[in-house]
C-alpha atoms as a PDB file:
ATOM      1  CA  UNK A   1       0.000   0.000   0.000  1.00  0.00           C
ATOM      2  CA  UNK A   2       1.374   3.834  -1.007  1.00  0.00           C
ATOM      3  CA  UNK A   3       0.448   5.885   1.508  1.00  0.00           C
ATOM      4  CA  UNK A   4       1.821   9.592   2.794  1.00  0.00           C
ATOM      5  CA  UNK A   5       5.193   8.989   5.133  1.00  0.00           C
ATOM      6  CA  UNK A   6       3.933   9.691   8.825  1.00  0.00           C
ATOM      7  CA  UNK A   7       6.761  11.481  11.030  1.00  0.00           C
ATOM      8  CA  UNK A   8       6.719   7.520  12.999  1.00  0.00           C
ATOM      9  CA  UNK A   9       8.316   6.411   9.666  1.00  0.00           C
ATOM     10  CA  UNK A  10      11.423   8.640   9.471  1.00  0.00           C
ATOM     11  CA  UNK A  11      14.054   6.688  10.972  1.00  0.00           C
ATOM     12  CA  UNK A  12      12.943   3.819   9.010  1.00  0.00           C
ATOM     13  CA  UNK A  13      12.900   5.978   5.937  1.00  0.00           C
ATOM     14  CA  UNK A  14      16.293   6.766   6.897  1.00  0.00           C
ATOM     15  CA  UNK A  15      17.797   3.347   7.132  1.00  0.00           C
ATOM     16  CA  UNK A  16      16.436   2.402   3.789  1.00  0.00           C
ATOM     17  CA  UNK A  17      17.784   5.731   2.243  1.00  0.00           C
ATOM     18  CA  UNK A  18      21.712   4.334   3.835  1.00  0.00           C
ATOM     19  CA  UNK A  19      21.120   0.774   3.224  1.00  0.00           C
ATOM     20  CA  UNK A  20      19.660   0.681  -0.222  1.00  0.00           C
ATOM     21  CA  UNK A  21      22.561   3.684  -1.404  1.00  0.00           C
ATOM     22  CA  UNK A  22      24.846   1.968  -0.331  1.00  0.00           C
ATOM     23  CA  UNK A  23      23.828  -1.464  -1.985  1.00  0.00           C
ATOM     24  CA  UNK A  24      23.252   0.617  -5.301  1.00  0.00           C
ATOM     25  CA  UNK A  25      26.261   2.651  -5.179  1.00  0.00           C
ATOM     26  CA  UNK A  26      29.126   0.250  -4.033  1.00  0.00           C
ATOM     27  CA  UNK A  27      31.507   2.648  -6.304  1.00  0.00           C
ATOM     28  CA  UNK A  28      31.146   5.208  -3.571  1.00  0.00           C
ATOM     29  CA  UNK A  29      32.564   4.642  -0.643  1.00  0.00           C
ATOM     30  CA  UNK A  30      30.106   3.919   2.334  1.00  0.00           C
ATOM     31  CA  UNK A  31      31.447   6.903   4.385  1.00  0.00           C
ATOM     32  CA  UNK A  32      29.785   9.391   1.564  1.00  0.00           C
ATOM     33  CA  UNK A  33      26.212   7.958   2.547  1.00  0.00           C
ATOM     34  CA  UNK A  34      26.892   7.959   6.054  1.00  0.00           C
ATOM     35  CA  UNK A  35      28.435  11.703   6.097  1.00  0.00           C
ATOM     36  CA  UNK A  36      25.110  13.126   4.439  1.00  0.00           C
ATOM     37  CA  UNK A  37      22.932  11.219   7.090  1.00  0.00           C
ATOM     38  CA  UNK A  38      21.828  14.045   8.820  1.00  0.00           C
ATOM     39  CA  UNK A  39      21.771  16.431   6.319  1.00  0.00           C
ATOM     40  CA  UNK A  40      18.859  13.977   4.359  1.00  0.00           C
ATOM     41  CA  UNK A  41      17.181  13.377   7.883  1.00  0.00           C
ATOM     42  CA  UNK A  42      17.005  17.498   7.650  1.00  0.00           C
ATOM     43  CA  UNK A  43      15.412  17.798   4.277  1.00  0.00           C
ATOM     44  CA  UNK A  44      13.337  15.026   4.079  1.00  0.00           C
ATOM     45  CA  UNK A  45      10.601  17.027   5.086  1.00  0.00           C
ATOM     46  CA  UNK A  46      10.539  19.400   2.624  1.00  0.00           C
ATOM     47  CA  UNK A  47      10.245  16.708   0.103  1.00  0.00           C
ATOM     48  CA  UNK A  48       7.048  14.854  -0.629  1.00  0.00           C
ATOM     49  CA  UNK A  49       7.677  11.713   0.688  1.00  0.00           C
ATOM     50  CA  UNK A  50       5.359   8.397  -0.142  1.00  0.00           C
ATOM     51  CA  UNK A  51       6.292   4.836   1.786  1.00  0.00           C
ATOM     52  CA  UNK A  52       5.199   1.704   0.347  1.00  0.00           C
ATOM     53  CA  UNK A  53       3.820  -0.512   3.620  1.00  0.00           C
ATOM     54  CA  UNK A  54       3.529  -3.989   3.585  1.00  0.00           C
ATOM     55  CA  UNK A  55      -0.253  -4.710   4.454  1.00  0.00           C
ATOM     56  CA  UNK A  56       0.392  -7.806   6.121  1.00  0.00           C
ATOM     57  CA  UNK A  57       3.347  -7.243   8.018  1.00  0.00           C
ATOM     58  CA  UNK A  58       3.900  -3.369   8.669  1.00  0.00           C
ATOM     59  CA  UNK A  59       7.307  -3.316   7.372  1.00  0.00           C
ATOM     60  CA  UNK A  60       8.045  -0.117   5.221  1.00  0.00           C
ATOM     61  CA  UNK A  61       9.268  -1.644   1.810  1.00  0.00           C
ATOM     62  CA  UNK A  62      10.791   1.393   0.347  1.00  0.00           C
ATOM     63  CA  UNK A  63       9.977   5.314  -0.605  1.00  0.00           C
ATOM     64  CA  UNK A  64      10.438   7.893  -3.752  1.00  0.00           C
ATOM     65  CA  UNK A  65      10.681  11.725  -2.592  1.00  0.00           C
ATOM     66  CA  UNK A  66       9.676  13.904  -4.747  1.00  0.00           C
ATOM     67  CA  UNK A  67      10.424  18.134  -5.191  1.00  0.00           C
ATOM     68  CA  UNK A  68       8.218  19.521  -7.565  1.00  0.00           C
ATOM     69  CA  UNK A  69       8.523  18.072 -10.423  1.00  0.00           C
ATOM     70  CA  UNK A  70      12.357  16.378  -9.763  1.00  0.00           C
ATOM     71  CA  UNK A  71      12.479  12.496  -8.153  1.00  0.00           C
ATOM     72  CA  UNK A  72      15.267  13.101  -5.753  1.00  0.00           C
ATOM     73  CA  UNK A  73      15.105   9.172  -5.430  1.00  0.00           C
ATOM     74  CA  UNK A  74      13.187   5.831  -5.245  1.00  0.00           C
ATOM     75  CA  UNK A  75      14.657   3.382  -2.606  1.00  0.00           C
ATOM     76  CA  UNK A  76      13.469  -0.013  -2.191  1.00  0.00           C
ATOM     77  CA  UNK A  77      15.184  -2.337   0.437  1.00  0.00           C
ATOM     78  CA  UNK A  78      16.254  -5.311  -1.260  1.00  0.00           C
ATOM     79  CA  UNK A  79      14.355  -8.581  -0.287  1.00  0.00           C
ATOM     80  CA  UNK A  80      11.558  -6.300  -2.359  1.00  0.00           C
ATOM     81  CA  UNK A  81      12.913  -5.300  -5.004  1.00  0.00           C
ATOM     82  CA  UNK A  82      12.285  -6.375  -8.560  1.00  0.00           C
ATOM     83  CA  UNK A  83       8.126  -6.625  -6.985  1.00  0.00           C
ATOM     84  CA  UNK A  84       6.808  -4.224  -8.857  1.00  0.00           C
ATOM     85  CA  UNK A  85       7.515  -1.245  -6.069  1.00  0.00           C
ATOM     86  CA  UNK A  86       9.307   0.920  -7.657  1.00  0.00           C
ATOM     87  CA  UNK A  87       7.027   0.834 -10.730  1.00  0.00           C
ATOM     88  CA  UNK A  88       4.001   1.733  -8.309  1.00  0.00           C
ATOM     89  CA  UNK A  89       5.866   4.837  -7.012  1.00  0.00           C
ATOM     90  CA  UNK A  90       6.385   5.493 -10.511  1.00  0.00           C
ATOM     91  CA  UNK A  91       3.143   5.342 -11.406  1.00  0.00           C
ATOM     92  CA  UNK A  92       1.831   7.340  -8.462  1.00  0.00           C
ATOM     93  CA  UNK A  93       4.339  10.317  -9.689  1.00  0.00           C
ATOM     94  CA  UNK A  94       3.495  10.145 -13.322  1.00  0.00           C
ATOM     95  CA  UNK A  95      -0.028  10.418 -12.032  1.00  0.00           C
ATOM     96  CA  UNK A  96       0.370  13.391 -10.039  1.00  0.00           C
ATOM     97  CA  UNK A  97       3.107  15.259 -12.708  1.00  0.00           C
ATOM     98  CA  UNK A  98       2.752  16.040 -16.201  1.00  0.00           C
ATOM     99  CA  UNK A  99       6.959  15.591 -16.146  1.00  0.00           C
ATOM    100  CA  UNK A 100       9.433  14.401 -13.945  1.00  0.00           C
ATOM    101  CA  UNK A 101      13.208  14.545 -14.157  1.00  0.00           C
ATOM    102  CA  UNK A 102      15.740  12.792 -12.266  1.00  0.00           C
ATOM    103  CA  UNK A 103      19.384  12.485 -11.736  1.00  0.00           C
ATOM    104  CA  UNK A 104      21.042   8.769 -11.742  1.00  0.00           C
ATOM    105  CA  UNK A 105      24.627   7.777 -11.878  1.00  0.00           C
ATOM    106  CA  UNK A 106      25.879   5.869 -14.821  1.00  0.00           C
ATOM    107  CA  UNK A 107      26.894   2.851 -13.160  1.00  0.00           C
ATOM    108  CA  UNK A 108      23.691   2.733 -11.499  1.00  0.00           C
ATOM    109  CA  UNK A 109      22.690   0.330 -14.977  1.00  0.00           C
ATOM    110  CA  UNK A 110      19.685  -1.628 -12.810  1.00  0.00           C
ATOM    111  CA  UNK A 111      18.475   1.757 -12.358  1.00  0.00           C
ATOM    112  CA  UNK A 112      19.413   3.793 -15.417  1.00  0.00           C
ATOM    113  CA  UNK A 113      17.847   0.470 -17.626  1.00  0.00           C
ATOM    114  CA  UNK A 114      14.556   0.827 -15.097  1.00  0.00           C
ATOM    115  CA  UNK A 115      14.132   4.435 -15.982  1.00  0.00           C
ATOM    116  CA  UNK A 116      14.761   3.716 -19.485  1.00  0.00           C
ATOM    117  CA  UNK A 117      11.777   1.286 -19.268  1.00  0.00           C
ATOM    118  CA  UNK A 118       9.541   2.965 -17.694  1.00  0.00           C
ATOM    119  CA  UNK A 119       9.495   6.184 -20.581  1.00  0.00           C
ATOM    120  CA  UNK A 120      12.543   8.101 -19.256  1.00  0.00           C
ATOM    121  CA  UNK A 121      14.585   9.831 -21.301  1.00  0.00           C
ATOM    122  CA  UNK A 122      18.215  10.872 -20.864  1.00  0.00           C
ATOM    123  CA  UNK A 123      18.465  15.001 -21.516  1.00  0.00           C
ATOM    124  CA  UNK A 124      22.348  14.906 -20.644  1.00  0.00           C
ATOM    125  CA  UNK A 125      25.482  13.644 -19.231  1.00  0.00           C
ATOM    126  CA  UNK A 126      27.655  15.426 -16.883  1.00  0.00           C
ATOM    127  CA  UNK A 127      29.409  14.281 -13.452  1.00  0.00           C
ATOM    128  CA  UNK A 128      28.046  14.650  -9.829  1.00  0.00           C
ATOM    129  CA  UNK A 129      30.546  17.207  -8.269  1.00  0.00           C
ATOM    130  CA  UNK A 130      30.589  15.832  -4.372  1.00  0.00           C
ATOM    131  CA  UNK A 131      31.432  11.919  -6.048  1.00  0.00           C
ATOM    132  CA  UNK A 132      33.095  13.209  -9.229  1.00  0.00           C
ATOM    133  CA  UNK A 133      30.960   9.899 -10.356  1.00  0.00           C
ATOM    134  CA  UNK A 134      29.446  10.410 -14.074  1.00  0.00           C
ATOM    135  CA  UNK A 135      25.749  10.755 -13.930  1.00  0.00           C
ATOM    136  CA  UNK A 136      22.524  11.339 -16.160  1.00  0.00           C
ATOM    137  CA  UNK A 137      19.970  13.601 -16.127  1.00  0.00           C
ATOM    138  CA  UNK A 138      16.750  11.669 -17.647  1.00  0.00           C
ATOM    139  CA  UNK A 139      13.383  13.579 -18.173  1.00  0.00           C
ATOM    140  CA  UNK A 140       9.710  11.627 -18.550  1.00  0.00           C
ATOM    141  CA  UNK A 141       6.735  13.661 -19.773  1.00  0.00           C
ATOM    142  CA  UNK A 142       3.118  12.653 -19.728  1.00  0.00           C
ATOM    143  CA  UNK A 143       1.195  12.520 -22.729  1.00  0.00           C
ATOM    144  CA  UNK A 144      -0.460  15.710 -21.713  1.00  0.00           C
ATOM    145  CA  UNK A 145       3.280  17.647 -22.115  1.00  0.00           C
ATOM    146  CA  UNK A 146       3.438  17.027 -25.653  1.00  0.00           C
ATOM    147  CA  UNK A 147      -0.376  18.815 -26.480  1.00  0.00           C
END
């Protein structure tokens, strides 16, 4: 179920936002993640923030934030991923946006290959300045864009 995140599910929130960057990015060393910690606990809240909860058991299966118009990140902890999760959260923000763009590192392929499937498209190329990791910025707009 997709609901709203509740201020109960932050530190939750916050271990899948370590966990599942660190699993993704293992070219990045694990200190980068756990130096910007606090800074993400801090601006989490400005974001709009929507959990995926497991019905049955009450475990928080991952999140996307959103700003605007910009996905500042899907993260799904790993014993659910490749579910269908992160193409519900997906769904819910092509939904709610007539565009969405996102930023995604290179390497990232499982993740650069899902946006690719799911109607992104990548705008440019150019290198994350705190990692010095190439990344791409990829775009999606709704039907509704384009008329």
């Amino acid at each position: 179920m997709i609901r709203a995140m509740q201020a109960s599910d932050l530190e939750e929130v916050m271990q899948i936002w370590l966990t599942a960057n660190m699993e993704a990015h293992d070219f990045i060393d694990s200190s980068y993640w756990k130096s910007h910690f606090e800074e993400v606990r801090a601006l989490l809240p400005q974001a709009e923030i929507m959990v995926s909860e497991n019905t049955d058991t009450g475990v928080l299966e991952g999140f996307i934030g959103i700003m605007e118009s910009y996905i500042a990140g899907i993260f799904v902890r790993q014993e659910y991923r490749s579910r269908g999760i992160g193409r519900q959260f997906l769904d819910f923000a092509k939904a709610a946006k007539p565009e969405l763009k996102l930023k995604v590192y290179k390497k990232n392929e499982a993740a650069v290959n899902f946006y690719l499937r799911e109607d992104f498209l990548v705008l440019q190329q150019g290198q994350d300045e705190d990692t010095g990791e190439e990344e791409f910025t990829m775009e999606w707009k709704g039907r509704d864009a384009f008329m």
